[in-house]
C-alpha atoms as a PDB file:
ATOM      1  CA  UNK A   1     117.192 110.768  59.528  1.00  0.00           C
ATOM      2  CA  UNK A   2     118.487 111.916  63.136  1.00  0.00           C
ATOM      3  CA  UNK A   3     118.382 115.107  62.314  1.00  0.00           C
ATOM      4  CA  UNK A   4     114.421 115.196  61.438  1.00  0.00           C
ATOM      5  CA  UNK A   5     113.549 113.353  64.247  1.00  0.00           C
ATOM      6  CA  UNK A   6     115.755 115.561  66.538  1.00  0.00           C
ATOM      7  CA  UNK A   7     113.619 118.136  65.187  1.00  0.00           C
ATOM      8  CA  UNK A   8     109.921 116.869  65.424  1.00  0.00           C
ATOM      9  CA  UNK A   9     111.122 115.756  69.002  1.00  0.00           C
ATOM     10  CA  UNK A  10     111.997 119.586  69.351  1.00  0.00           C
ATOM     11  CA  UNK A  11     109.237 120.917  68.365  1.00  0.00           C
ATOM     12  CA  UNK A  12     107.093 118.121  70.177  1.00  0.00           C
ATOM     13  CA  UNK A  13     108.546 119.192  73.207  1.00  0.00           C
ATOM     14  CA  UNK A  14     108.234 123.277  72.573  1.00  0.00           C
ATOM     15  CA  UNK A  15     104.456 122.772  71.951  1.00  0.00           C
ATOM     16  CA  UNK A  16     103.686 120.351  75.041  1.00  0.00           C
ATOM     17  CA  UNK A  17     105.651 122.061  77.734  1.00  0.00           C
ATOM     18  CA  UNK A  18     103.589 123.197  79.617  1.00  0.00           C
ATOM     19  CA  UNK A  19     102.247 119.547  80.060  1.00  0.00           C
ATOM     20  CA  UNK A  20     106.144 118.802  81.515  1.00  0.00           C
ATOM     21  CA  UNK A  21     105.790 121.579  83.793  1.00  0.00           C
ATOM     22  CA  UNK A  22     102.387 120.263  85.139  1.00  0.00           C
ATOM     23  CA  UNK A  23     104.050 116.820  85.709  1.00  0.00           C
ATOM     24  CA  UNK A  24     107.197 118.359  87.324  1.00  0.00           C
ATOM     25  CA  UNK A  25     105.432 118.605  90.121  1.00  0.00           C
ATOM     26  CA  UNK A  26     104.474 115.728  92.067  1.00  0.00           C
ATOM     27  CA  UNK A  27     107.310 113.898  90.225  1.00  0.00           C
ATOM     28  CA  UNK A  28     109.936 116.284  92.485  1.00  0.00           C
ATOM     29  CA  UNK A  29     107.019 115.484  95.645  1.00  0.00           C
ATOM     30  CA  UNK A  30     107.269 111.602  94.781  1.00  0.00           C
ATOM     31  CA  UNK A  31     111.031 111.783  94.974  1.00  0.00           C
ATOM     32  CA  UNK A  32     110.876 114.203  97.996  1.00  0.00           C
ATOM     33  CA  UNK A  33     108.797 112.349 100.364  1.00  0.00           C
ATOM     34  CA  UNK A  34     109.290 108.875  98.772  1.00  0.00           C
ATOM     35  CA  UNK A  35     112.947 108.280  97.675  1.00  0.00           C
ATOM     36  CA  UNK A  36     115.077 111.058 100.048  1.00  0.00           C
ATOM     37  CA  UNK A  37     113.654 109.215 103.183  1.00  0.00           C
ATOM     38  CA  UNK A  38     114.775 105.654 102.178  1.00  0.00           C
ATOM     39  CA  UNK A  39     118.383 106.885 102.849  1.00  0.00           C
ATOM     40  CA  UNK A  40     117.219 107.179 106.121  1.00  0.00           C
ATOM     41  CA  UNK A  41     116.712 103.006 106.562  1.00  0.00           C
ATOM     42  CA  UNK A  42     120.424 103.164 107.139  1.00  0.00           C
ATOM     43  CA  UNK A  43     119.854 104.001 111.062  1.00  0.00           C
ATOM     44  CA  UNK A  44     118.769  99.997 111.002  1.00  0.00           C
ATOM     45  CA  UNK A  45     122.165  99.023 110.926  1.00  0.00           C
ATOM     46  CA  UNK A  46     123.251 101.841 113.269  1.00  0.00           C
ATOM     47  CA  UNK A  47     122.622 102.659 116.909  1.00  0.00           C
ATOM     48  CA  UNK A  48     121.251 105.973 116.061  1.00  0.00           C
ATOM     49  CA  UNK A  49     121.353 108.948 117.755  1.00  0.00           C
ATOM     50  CA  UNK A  50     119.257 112.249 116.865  1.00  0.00           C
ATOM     51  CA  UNK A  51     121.941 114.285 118.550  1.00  0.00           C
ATOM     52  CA  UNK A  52     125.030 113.259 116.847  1.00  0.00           C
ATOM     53  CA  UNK A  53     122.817 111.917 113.755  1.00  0.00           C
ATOM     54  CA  UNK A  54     122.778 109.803 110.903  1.00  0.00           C
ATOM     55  CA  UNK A  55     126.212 110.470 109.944  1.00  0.00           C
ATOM     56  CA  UNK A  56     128.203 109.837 112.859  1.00  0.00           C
ATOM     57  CA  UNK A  57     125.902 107.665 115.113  1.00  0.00           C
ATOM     58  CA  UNK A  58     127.203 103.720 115.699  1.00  0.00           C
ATOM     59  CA  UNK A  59     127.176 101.031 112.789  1.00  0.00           C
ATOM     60  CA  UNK A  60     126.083  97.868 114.864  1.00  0.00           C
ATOM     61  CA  UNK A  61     125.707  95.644 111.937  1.00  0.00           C
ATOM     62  CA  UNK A  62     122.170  93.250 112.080  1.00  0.00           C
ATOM     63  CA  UNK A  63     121.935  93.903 116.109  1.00  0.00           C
ATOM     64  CA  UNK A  64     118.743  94.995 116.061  1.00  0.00           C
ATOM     65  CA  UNK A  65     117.590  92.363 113.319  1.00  0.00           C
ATOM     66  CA  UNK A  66     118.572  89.801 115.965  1.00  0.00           C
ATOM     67  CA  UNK A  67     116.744  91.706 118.364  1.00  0.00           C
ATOM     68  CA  UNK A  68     114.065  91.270 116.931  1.00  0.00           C
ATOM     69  CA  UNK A  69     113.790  87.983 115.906  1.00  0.00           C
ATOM     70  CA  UNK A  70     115.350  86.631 119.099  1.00  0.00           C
ATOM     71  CA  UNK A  71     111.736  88.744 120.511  1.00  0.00           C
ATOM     72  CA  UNK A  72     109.782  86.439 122.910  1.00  0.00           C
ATOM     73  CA  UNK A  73     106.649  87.805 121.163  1.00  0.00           C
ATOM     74  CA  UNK A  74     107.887  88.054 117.610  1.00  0.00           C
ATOM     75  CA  UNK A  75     106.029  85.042 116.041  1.00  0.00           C
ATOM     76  CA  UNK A  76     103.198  85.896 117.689  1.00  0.00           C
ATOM     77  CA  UNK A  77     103.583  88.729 115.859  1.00  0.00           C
ATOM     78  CA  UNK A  78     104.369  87.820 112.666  1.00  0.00           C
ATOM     79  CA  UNK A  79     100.997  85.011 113.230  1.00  0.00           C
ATOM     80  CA  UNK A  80      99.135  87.971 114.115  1.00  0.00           C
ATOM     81  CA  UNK A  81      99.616  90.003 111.223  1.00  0.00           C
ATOM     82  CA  UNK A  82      99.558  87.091 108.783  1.00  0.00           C
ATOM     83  CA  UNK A  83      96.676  85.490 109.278  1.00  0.00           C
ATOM     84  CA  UNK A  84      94.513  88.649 110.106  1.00  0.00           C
ATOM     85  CA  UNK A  85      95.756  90.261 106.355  1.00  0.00           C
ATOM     86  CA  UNK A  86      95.308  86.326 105.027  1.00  0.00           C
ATOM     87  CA  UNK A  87      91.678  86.041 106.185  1.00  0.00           C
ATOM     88  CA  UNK A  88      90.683  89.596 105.514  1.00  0.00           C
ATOM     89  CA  UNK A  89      91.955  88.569 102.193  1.00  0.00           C
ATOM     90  CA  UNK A  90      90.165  85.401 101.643  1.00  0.00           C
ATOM     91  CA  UNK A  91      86.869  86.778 103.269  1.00  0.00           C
ATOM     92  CA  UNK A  92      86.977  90.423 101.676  1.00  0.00           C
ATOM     93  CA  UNK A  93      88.311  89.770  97.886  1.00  0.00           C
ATOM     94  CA  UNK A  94      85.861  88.472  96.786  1.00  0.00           C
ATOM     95  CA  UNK A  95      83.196  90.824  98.061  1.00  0.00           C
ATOM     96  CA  UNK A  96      83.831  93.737  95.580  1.00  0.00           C
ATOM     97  CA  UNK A  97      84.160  91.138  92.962  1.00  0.00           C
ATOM     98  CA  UNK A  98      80.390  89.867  94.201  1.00  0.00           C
ATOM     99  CA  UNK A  99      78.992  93.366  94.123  1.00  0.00           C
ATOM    100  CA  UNK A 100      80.516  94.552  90.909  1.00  0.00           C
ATOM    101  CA  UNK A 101      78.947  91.436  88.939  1.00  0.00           C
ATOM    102  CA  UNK A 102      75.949  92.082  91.141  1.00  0.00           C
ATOM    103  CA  UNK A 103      75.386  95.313  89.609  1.00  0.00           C
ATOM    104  CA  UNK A 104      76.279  94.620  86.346  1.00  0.00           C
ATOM    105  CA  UNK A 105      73.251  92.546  86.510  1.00  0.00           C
ATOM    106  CA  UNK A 106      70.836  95.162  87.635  1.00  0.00           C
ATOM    107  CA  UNK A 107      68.539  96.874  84.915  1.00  0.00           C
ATOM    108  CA  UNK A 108      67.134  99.266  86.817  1.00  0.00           C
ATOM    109  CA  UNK A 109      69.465 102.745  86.704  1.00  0.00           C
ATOM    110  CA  UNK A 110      68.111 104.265  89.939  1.00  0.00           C
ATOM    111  CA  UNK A 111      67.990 101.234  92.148  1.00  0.00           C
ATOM    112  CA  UNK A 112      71.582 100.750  90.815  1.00  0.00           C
ATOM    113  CA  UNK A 113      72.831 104.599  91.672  1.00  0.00           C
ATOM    114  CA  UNK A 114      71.122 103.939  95.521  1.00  0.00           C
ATOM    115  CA  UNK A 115      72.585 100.655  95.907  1.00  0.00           C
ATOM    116  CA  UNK A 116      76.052 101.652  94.665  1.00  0.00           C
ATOM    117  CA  UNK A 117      75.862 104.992  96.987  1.00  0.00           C
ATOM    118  CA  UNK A 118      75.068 102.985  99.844  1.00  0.00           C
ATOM    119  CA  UNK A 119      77.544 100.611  99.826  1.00  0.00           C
ATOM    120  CA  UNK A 120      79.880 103.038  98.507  1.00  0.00           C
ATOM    121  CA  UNK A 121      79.206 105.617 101.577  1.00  0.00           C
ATOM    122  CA  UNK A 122      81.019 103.673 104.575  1.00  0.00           C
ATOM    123  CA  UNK A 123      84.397 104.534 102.339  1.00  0.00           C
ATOM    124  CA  UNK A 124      83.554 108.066 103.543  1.00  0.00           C
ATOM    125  CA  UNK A 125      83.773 106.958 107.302  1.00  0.00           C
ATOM    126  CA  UNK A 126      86.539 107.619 109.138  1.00  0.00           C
ATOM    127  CA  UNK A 127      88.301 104.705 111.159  1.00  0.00           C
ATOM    128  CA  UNK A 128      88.012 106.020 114.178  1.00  0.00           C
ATOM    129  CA  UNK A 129      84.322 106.717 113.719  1.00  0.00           C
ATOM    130  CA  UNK A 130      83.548 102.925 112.512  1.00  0.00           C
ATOM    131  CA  UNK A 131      85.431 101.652 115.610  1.00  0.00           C
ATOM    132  CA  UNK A 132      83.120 103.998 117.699  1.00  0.00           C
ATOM    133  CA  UNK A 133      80.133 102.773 116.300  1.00  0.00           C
ATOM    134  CA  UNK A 134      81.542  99.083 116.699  1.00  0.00           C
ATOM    135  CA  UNK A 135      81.692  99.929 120.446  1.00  0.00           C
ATOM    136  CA  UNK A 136      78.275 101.754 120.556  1.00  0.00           C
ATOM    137  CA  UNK A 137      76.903  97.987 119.446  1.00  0.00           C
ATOM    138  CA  UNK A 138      78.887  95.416 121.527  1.00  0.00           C
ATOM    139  CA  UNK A 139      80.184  97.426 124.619  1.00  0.00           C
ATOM    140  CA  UNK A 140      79.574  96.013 128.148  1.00  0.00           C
ATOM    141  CA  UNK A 141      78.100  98.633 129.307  1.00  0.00           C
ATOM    142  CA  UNK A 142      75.992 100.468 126.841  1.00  0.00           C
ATOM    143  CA  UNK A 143      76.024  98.513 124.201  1.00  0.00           C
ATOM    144  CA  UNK A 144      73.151  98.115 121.943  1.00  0.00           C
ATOM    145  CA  UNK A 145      73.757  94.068 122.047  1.00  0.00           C
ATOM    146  CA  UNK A 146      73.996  94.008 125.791  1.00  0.00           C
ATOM    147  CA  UNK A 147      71.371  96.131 126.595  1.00  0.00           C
ATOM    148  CA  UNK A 148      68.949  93.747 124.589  1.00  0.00           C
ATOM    149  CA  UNK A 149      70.252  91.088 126.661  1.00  0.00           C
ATOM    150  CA  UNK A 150      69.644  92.739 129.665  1.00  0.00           C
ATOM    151  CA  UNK A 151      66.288  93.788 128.718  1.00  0.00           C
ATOM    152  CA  UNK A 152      65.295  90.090 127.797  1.00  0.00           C
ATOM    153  CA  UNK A 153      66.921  88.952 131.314  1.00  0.00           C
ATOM    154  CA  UNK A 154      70.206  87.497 129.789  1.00  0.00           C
ATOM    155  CA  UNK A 155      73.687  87.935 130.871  1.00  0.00           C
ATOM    156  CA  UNK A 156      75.663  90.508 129.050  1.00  0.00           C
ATOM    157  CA  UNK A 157      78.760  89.340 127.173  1.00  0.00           C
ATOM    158  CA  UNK A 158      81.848  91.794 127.069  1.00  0.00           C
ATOM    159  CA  UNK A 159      82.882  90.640 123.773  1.00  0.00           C
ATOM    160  CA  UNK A 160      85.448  93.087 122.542  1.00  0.00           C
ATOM    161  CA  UNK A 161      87.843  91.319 124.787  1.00  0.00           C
ATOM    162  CA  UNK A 162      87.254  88.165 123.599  1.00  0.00           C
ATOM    163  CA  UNK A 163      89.933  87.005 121.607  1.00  0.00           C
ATOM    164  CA  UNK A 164      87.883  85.018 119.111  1.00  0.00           C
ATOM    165  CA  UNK A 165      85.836  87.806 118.192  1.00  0.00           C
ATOM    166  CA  UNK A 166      88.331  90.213 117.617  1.00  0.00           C
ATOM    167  CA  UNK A 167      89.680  89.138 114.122  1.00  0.00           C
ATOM    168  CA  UNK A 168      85.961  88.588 112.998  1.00  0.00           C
ATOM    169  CA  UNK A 169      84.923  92.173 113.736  1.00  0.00           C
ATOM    170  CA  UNK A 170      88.266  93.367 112.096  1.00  0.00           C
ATOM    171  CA  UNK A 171      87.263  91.511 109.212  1.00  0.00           C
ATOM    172  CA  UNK A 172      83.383  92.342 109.180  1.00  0.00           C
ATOM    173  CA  UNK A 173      84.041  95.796 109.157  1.00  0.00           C
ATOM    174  CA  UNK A 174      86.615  95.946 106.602  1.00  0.00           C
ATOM    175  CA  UNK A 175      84.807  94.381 104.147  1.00  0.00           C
ATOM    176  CA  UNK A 176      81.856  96.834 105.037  1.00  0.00           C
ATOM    177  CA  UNK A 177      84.212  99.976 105.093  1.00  0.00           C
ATOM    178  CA  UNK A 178      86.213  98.960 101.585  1.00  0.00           C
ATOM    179  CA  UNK A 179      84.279  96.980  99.410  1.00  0.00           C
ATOM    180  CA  UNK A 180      82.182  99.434  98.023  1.00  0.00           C
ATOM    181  CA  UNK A 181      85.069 101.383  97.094  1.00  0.00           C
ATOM    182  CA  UNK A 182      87.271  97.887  96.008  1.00  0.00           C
ATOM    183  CA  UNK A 183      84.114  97.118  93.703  1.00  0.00           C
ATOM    184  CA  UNK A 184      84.497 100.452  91.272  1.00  0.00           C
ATOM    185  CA  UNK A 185      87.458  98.961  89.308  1.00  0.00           C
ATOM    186  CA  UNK A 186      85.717  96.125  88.620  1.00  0.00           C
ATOM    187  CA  UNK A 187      82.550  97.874  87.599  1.00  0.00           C
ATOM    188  CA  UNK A 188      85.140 100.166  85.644  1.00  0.00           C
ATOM    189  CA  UNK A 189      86.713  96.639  83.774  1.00  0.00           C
ATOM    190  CA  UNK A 190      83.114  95.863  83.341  1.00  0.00           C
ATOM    191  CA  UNK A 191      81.492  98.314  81.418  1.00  0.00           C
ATOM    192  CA  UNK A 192      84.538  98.326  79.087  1.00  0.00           C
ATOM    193  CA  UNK A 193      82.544  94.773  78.037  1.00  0.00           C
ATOM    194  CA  UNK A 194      81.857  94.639  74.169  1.00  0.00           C
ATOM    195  CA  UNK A 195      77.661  94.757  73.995  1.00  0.00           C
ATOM    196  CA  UNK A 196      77.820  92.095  71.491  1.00  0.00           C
ATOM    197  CA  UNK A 197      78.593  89.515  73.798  1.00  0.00           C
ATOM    198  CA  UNK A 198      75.821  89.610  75.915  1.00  0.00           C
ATOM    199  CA  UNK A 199      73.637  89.904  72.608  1.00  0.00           C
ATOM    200  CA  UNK A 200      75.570  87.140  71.043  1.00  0.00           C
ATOM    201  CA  UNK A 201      75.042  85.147  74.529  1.00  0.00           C
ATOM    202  CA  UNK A 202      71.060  86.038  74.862  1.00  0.00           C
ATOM    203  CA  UNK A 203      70.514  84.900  71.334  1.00  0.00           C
ATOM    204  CA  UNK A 204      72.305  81.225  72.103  1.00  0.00           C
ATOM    205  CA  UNK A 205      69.903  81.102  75.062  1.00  0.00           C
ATOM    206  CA  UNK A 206      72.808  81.567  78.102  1.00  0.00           C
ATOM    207  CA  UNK A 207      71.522  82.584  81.754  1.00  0.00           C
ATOM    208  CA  UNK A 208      72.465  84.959  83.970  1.00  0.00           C
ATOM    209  CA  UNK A 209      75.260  82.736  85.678  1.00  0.00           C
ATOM    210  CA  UNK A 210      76.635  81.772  82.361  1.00  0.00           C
ATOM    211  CA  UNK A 211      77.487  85.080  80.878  1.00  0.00           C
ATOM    212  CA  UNK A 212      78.863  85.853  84.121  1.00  0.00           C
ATOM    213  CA  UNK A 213      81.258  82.674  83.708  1.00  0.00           C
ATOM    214  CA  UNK A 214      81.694  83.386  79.923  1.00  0.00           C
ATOM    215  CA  UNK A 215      81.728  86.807  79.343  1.00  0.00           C
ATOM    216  CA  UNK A 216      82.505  88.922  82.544  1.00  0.00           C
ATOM    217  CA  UNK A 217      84.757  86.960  84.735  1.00  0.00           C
ATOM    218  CA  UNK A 218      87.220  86.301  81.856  1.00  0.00           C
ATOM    219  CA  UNK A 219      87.120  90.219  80.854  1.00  0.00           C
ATOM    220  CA  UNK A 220      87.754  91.157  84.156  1.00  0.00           C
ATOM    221  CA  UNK A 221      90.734  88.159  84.815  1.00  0.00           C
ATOM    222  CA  UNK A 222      93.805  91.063  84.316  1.00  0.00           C
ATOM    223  CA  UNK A 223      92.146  93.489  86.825  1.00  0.00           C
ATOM    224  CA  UNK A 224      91.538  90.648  89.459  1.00  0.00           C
ATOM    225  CA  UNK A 225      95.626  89.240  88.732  1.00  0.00           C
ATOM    226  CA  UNK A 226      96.831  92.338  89.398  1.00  0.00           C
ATOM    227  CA  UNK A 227      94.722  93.123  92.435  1.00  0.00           C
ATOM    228  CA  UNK A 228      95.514  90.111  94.040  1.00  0.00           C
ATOM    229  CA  UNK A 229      99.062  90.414  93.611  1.00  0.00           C
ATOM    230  CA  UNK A 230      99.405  94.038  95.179  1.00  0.00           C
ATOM    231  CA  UNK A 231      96.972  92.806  98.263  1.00  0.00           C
ATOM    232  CA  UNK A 232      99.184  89.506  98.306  1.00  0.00           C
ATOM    233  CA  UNK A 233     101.934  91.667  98.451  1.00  0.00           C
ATOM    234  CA  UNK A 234     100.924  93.716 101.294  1.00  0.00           C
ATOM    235  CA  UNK A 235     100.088  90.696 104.048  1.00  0.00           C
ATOM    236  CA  UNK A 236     102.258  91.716 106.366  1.00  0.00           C
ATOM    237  CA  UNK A 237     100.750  95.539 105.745  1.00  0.00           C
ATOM    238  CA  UNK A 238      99.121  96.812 108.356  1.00  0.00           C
ATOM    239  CA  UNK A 239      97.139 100.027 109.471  1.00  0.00           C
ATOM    240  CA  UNK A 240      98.306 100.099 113.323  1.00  0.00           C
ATOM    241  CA  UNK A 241      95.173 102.642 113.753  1.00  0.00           C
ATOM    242  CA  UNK A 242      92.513 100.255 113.496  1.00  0.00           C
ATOM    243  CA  UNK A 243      94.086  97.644 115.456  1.00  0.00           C
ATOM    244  CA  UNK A 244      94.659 100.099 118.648  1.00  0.00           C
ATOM    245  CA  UNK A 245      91.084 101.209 118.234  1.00  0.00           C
ATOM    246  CA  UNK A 246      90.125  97.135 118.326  1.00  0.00           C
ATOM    247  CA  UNK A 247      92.795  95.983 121.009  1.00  0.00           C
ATOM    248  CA  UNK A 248      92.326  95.535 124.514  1.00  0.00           C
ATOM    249  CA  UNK A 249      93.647  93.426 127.511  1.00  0.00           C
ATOM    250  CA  UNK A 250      91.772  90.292 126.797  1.00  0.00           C
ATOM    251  CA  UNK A 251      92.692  90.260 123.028  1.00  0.00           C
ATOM    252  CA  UNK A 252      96.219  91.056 123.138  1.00  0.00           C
ATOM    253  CA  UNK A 253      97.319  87.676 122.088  1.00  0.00           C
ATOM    254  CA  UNK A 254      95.728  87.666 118.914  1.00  0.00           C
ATOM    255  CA  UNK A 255      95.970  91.645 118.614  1.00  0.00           C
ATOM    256  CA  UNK A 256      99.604  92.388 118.496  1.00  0.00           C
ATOM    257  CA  UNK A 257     100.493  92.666 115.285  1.00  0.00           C
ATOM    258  CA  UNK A 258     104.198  94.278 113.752  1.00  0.00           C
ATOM    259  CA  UNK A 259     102.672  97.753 113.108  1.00  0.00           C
ATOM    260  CA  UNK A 260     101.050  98.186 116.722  1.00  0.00           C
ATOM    261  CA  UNK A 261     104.649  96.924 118.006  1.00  0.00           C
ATOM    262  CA  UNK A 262     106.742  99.113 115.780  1.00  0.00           C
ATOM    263  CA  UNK A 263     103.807 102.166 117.082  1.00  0.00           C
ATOM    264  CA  UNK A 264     104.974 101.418 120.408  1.00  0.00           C
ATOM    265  CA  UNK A 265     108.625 101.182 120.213  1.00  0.00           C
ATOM    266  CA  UNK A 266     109.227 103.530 117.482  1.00  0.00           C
ATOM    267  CA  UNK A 267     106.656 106.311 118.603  1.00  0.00           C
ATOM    268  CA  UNK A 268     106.191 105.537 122.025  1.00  0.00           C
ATOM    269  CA  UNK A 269     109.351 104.775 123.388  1.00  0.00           C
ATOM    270  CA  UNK A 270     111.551 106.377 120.630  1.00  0.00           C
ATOM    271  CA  UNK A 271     113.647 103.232 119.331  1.00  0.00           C
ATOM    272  CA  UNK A 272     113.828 104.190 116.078  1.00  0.00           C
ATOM    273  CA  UNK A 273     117.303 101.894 114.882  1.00  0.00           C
ATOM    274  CA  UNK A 274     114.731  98.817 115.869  1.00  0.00           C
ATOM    275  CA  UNK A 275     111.818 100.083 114.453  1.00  0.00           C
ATOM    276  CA  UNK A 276     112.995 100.475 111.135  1.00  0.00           C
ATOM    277  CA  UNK A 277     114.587  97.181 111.271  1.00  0.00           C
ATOM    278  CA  UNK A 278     111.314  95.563 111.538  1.00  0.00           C
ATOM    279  CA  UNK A 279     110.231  98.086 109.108  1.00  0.00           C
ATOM    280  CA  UNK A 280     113.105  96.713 106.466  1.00  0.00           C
ATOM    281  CA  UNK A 281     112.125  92.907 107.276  1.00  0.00           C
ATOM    282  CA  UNK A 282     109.011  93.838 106.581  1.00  0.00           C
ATOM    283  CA  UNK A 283     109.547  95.275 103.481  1.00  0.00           C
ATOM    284  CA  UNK A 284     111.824  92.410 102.116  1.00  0.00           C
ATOM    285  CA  UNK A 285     109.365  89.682 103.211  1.00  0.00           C
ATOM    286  CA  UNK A 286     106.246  91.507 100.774  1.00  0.00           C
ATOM    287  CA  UNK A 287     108.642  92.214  97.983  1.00  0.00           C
ATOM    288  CA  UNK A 288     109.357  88.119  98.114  1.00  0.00           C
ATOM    289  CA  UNK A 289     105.705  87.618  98.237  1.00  0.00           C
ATOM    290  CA  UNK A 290     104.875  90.178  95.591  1.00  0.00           C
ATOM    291  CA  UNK A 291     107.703  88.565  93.281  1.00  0.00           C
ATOM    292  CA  UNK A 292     106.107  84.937  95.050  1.00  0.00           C
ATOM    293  CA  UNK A 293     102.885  85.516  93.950  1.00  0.00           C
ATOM    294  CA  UNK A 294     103.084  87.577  90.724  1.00  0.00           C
ATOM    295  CA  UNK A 295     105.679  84.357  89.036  1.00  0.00           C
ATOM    296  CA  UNK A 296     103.088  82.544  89.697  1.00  0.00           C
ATOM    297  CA  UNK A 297     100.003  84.012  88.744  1.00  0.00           C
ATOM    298  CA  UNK A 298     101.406  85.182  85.505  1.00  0.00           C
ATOM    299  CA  UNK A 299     102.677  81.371  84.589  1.00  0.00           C
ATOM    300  CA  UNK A 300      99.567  80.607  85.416  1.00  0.00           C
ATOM    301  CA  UNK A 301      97.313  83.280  83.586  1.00  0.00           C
ATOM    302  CA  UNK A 302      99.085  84.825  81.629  1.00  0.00           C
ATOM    303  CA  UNK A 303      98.999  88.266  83.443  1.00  0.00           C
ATOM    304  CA  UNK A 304     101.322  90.322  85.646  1.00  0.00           C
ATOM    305  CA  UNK A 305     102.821  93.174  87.160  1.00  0.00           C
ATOM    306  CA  UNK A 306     106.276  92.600  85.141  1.00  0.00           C
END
């Protein structure tokens, strides 16, 4: 018996090499650029030094862990970055949920494609061109906003350095960058619906908002578990780009977040040791949260990552 299946696996593997080979590939770039560089989280515990390197610089131990939680500013930071992931969560998951079921629902084929390319198309946009034409609408100066006020004898506002307005426009623009984008795996776990249920449900006389309780919420249930635990798992995840683009003087106490402090240390002022010890707290906090939130999802539905 081991000797025949050593020999189909043998000739399994002589007639789909070349499909190993192809997959060689960015397997040996994953490891490359993903696993080689965690070795280099070790410079967390050490007071590193690029000259005599990661070899022979200082252990220190947690110093720079206490560092950073002993940081004047570090639960402002930590706030920051928590709530501004939590409500971007709250206010932009179920947005791509809305539009996929929205779509569904749409008989037409060509107003589908245009409404789908439309609110697919701000993907495309870079962030650094959506926080330009954020600015083009609400800056003091030129700003569309302001220059209506101005024309209709009002006061302009400078609100980009309002704090209160900065986490909404963060938010607003999110959703309008990603959920067209967030909204083709659900249309993806949608049309994988068996026809017969929506026959089945038109012949015992259900509405629109019933097969979407009935039939297309519960067939998309794994795909919305799984999404929410990976975007639960990243809330203290955050693009540093968009942030700068967004922070000013008047915001900074709501702007702040880890990644634009780890920018500044670790890039700006070249204290790497203490940036990648945030980077490491950061990491261990969203793993507890991923395990957090994926124990209790799949208790609770049934579905999970592991």
């Amino acid at each position: 018996m081991n000797k025949n299946r050593k020999a189909k696996e043998s000739v399994g593997f002589t007639r789909t090499w070349q499909l190993y080979v192809f997959s060689l590939v960015p397997v040996v770039i994953f490891i490359i650029f993903n696993y080689i560089p965690i070795a280099g989280n070790i410079i967390a515990f050490q007071n590193f030094s690029a000259r005599r390197g990661l070899l022979y610089s200082e252990f220190v131990g947690l110093k720079y862990f206490k560092q950073f939680f002993d940081n004047p500013q570090f639960w402002q930071m930590l706030r920051n970055t928590f709530l501004l992931n939590l409500y971007g969560l709250l206010w932009g998951f179920p947005f791509p949920v809305a539009l996929a079921l929205g779509f569904n629902e749409l008989s037409g084929r060509r107003v589908k494609k245009a409404l789908q390319t439309i609110t697919y198309a701000p993907y495309f946009i870079s962030t650094v061109v959506m926080a330009g034409i954020v600015l083009q609408i609400f800056s003091y100066h030129f700003g569309v906003v302001n220059s209506f006020l101005r024309l209709i004898g009002k006061e302009p506002v400078d609100l980009l350095i309002r704090p209160s307005f900065f986490r909404p426009v963060m938010i607003i623009s999110g959703i309008w960058q990603w959920a067209g984008y967030s909204s083709v795996l659900y249309i993806a776990a949608l049309s994988a619906v068996d026809p017969s249920l929506y026959e089945a449900a038109f012949i015992d006389g259900a509405s629109r908002l019933q097969k979407v309780r009935h039939i297309d919420l519960p067939s998309i249930l794994p795909t919305l578990v799984i999404t929410l635990i990976l975007n639960v798992g990243n809330l203290l995840n955050l693009s540093d780009e968009k942030v700068l683009l967004f922070q000013y003087g008047g915001n900074y106490s709501v702007s702040e977040t880890i990644a634009t402090y780890v920018y500044k240390i670790g890039i700006q002022q070249a204290q790497f040791s203490l940036s990648t010890a945030i980077g490491l707290f950061n990491a261990a906090v969203n793993f507890a949260m991923l395990y957090s939130i994926n124990f209790i999802l799949k208790r609770a539905s049934g579905t999970g990552l592991i």
